[in-house]
PDB file of N, CA and C in Angstrom:
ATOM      1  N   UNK A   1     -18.550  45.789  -9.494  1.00  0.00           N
ATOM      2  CA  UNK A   1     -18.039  47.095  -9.144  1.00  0.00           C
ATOM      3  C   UNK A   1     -19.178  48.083  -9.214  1.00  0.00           C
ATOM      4  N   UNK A   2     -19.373  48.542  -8.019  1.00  0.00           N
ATOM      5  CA  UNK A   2     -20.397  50.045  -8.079  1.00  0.00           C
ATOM      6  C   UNK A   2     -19.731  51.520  -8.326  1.00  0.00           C
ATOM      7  N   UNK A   3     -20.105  52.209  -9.154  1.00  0.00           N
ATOM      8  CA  UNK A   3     -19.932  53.300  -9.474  1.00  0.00           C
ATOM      9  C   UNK A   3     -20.810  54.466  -8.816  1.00  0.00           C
ATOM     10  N   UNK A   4     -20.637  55.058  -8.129  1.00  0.00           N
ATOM     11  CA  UNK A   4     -21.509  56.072  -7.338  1.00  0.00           C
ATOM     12  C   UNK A   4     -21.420  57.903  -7.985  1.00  0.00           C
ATOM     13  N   UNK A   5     -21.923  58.958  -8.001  1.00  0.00           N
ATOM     14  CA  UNK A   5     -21.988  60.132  -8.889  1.00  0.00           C
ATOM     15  C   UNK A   5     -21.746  59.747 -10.306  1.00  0.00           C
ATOM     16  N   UNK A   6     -21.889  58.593 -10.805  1.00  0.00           N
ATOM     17  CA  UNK A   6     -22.037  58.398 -11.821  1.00  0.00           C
ATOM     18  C   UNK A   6     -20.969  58.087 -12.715  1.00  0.00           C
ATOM     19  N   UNK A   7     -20.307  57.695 -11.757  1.00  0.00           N
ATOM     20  CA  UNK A   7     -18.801  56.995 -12.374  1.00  0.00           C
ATOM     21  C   UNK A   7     -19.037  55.578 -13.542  1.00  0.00           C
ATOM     22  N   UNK A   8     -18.042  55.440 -14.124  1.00  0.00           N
ATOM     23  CA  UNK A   8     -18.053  54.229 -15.004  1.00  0.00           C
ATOM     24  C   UNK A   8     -16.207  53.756 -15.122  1.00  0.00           C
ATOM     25  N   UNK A   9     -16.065  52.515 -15.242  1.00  0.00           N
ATOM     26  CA  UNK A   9     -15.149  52.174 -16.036  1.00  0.00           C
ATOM     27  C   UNK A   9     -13.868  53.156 -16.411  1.00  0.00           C
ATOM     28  N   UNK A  10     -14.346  54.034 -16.995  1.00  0.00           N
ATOM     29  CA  UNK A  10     -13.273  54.628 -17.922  1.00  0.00           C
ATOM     30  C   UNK A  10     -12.639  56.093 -17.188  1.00  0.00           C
ATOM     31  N   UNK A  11     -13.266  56.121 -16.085  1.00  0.00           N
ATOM     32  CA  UNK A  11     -13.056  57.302 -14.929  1.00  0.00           C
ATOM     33  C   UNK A  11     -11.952  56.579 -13.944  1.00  0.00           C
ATOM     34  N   UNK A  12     -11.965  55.396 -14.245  1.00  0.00           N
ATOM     35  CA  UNK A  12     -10.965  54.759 -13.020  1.00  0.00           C
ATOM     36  C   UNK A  12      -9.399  55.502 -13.274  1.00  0.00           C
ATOM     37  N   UNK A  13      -8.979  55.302 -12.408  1.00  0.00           N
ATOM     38  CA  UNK A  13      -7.292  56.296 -13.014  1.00  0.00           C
ATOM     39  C   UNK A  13      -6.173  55.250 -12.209  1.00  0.00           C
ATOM     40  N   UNK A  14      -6.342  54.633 -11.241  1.00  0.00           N
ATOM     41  CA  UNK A  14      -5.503  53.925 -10.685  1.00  0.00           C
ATOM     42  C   UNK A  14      -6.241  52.498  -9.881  1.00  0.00           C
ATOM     43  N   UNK A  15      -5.599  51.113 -10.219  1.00  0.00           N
ATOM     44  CA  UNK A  15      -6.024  50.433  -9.794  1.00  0.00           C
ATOM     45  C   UNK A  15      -4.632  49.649  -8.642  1.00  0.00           C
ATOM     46  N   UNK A  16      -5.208  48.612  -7.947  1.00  0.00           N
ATOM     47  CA  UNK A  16      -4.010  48.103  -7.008  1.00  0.00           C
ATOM     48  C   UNK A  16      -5.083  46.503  -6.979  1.00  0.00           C
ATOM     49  N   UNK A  17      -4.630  45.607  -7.657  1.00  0.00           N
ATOM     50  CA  UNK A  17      -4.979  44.274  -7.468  1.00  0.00           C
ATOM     51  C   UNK A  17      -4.130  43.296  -6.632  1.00  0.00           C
ATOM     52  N   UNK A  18      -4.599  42.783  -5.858  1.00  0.00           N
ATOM     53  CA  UNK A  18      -3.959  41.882  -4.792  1.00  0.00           C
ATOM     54  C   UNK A  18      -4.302  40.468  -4.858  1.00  0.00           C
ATOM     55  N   UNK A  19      -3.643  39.427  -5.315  1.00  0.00           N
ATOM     56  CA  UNK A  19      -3.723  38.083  -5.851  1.00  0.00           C
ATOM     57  C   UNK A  19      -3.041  37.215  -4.748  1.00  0.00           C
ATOM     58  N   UNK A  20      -3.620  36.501  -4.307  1.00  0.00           N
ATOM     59  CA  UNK A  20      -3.138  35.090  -3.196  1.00  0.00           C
ATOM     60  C   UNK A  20      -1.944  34.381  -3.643  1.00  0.00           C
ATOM     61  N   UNK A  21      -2.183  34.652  -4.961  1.00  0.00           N
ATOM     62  CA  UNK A  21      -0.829  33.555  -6.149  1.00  0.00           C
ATOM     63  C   UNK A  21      -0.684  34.106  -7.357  1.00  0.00           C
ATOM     64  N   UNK A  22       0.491  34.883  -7.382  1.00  0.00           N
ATOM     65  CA  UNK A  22       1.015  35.698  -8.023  1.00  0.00           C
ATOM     66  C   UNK A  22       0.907  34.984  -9.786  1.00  0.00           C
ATOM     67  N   UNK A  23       1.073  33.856  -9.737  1.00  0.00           N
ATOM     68  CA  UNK A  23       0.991  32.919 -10.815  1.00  0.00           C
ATOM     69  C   UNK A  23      -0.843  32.692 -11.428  1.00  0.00           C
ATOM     70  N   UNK A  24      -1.817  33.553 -10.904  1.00  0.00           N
ATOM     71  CA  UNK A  24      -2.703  33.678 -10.816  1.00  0.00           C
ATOM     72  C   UNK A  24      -2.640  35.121 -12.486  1.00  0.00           C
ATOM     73  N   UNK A  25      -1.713  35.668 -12.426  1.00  0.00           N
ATOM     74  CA  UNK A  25      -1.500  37.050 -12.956  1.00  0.00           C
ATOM     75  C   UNK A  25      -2.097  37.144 -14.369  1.00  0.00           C
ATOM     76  N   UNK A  26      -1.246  36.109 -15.422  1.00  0.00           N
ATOM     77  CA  UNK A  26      -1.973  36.135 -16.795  1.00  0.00           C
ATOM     78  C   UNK A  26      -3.426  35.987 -16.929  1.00  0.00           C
ATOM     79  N   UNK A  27      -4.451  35.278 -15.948  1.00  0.00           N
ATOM     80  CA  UNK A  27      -5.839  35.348 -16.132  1.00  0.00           C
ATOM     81  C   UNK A  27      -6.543  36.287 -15.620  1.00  0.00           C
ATOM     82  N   UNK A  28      -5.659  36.759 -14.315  1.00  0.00           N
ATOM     83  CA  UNK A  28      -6.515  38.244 -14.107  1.00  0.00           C
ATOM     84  C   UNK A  28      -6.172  39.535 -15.259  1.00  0.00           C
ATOM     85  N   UNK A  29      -5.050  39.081 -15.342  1.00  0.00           N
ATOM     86  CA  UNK A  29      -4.872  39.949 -16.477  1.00  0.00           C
ATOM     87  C   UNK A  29      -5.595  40.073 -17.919  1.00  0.00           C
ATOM     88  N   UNK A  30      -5.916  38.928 -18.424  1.00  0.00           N
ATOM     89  CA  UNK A  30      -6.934  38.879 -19.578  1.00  0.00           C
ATOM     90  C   UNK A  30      -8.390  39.116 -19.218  1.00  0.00           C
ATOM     91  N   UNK A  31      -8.883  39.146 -17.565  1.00  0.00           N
ATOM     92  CA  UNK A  31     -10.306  39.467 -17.458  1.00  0.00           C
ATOM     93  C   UNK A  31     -10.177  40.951 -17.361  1.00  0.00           C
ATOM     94  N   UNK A  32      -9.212  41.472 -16.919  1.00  0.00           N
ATOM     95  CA  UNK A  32      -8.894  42.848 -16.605  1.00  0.00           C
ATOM     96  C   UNK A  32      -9.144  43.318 -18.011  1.00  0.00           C
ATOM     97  N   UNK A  33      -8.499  43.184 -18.900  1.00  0.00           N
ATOM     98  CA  UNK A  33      -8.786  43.624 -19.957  1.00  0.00           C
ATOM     99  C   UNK A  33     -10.285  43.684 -20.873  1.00  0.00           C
ATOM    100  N   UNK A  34     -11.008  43.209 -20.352  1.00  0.00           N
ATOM    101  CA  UNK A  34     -11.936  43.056 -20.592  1.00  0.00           C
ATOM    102  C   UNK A  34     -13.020  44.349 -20.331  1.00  0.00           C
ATOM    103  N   UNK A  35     -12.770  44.402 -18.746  1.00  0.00           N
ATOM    104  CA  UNK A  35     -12.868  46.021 -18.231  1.00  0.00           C
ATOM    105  C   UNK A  35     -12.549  46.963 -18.612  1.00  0.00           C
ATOM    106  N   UNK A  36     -11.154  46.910 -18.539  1.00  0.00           N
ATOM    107  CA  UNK A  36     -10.387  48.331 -18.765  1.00  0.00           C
ATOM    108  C   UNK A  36      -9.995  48.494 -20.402  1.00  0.00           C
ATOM    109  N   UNK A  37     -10.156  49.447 -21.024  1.00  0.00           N
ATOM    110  CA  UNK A  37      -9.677  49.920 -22.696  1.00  0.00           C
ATOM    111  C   UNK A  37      -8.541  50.772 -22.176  1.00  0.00           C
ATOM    112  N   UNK A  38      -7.714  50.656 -23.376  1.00  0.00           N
ATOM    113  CA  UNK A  38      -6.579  52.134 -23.353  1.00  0.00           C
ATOM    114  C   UNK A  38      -7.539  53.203 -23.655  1.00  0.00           C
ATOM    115  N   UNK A  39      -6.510  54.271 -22.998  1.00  0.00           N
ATOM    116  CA  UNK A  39      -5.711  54.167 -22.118  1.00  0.00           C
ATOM    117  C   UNK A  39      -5.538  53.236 -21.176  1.00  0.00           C
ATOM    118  N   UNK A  40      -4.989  52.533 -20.455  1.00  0.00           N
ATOM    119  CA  UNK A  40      -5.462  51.694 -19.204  1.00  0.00           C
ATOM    120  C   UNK A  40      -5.020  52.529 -17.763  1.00  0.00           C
ATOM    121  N   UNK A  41      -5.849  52.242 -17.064  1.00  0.00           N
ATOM    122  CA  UNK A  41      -5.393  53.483 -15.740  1.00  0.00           C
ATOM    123  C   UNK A  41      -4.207  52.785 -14.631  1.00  0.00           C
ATOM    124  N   UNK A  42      -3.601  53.392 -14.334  1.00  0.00           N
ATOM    125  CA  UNK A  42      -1.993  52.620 -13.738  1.00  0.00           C
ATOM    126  C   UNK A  42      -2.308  51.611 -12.939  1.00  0.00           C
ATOM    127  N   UNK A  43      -1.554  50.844 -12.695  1.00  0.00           N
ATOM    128  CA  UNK A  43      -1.800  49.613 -11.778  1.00  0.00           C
ATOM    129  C   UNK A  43      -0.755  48.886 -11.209  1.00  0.00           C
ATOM    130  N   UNK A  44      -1.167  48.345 -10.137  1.00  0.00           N
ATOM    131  CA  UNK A  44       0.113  48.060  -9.172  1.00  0.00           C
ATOM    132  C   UNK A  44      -1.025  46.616  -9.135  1.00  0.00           C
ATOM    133  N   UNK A  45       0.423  45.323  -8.648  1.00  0.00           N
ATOM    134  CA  UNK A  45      -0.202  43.976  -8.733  1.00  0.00           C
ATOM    135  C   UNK A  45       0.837  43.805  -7.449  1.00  0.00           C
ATOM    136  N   UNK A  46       0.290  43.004  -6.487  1.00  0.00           N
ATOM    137  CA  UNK A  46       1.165  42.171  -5.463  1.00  0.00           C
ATOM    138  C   UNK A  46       0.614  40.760  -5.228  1.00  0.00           C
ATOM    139  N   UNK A  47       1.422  39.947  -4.760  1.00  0.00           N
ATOM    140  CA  UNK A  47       1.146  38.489  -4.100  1.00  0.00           C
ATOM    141  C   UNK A  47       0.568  38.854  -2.554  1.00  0.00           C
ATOM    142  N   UNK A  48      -0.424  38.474  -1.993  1.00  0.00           N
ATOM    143  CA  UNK A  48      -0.276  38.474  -0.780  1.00  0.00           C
ATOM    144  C   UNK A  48      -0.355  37.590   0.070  1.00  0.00           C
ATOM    145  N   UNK A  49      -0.118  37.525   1.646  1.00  0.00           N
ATOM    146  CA  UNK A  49      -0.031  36.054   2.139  1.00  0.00           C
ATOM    147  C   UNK A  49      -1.822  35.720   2.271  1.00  0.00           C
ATOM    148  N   UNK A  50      -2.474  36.484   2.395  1.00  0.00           N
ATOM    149  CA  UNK A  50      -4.148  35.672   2.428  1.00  0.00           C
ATOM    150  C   UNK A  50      -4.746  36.962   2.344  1.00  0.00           C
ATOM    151  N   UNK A  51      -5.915  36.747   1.514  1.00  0.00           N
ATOM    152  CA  UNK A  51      -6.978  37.970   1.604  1.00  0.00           C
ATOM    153  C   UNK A  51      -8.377  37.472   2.757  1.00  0.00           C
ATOM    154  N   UNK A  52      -9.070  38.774   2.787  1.00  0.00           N
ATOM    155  CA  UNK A  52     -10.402  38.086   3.280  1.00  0.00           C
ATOM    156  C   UNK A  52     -11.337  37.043   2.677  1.00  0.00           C
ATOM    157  N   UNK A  53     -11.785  36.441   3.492  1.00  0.00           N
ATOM    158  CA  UNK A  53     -12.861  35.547   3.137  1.00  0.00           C
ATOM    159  C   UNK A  53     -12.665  34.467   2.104  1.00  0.00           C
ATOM    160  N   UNK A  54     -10.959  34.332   1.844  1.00  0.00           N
ATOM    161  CA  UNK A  54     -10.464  33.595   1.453  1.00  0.00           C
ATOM    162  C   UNK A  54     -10.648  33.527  -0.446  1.00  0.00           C
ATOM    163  N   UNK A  55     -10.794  34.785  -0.356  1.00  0.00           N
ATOM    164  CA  UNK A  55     -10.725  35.228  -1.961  1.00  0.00           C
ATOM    165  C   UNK A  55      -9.311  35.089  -2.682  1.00  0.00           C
ATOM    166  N   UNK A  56      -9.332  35.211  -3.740  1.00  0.00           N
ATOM    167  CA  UNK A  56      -8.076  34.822  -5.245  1.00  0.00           C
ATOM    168  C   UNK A  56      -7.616  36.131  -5.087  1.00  0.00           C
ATOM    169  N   UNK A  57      -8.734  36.891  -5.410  1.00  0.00           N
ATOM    170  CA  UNK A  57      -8.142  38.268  -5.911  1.00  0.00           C
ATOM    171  C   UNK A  57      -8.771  39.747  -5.098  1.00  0.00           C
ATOM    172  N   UNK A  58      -8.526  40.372  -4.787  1.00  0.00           N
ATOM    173  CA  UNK A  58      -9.079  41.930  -4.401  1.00  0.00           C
ATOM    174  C   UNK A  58      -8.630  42.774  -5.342  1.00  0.00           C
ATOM    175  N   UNK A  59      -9.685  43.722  -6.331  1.00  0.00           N
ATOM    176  CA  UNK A  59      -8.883  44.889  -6.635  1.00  0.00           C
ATOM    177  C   UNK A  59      -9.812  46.453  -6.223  1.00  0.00           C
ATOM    178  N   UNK A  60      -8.544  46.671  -5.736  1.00  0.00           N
ATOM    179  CA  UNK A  60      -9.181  48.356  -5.270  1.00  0.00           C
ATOM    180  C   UNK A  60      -9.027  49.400  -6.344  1.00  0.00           C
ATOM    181  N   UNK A  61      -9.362  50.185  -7.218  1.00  0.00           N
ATOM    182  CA  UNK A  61      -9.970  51.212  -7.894  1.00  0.00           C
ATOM    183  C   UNK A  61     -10.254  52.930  -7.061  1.00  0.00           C
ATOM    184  N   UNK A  62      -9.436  53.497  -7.957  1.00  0.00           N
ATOM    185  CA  UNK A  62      -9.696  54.858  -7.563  1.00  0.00           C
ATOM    186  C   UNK A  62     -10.140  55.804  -8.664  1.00  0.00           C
ATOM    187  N   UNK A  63     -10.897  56.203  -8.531  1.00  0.00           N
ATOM    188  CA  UNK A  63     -11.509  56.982 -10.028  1.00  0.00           C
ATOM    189  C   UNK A  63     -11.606  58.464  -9.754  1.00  0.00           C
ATOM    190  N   UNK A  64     -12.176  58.983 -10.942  1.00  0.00           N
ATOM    191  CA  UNK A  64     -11.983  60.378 -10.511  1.00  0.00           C
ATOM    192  C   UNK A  64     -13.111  61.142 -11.829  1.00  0.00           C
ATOM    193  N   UNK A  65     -13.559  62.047 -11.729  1.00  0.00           N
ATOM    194  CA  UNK A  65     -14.747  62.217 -12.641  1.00  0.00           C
ATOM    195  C   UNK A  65     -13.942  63.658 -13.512  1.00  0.00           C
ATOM    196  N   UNK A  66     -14.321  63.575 -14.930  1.00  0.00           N
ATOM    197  CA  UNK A  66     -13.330  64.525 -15.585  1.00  0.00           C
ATOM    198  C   UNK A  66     -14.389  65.614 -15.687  1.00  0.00           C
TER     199      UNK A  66
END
């Protein structure tokens, strides 16, 4: 993940992860945590029918600088 004006981690405020196999969830979920500390910034999870390039997971990140 690149951070640009000097963003980090803890500026993120909303994430949206998109998983090929929803059953995929508890391990993204324990790497996620790894990233993110509480607060944790909101997040939306879906199954989808195929991502690009034939990836597991996509997550998109929206941050915001305080």
């Amino acid at each position: 993940l690149r951070f640009q004006a000097g963003g980090s981690y803890e500026h993120v405020v909303k994430t949206t992860i998109l998983l090929n196999d929803i059953n995929d969830f508890a391990t993204v979920n324990n790497v996620y945590g790894q990233f993110f500390k509480p607060p944790y910034p909101a997040r939306s999870t879906f199954q989808v029918g195929k991502l690009p390039l034939g990836a597991a997971v996509e997550i998109e990140a929206i941050a915001g600088l305080h």
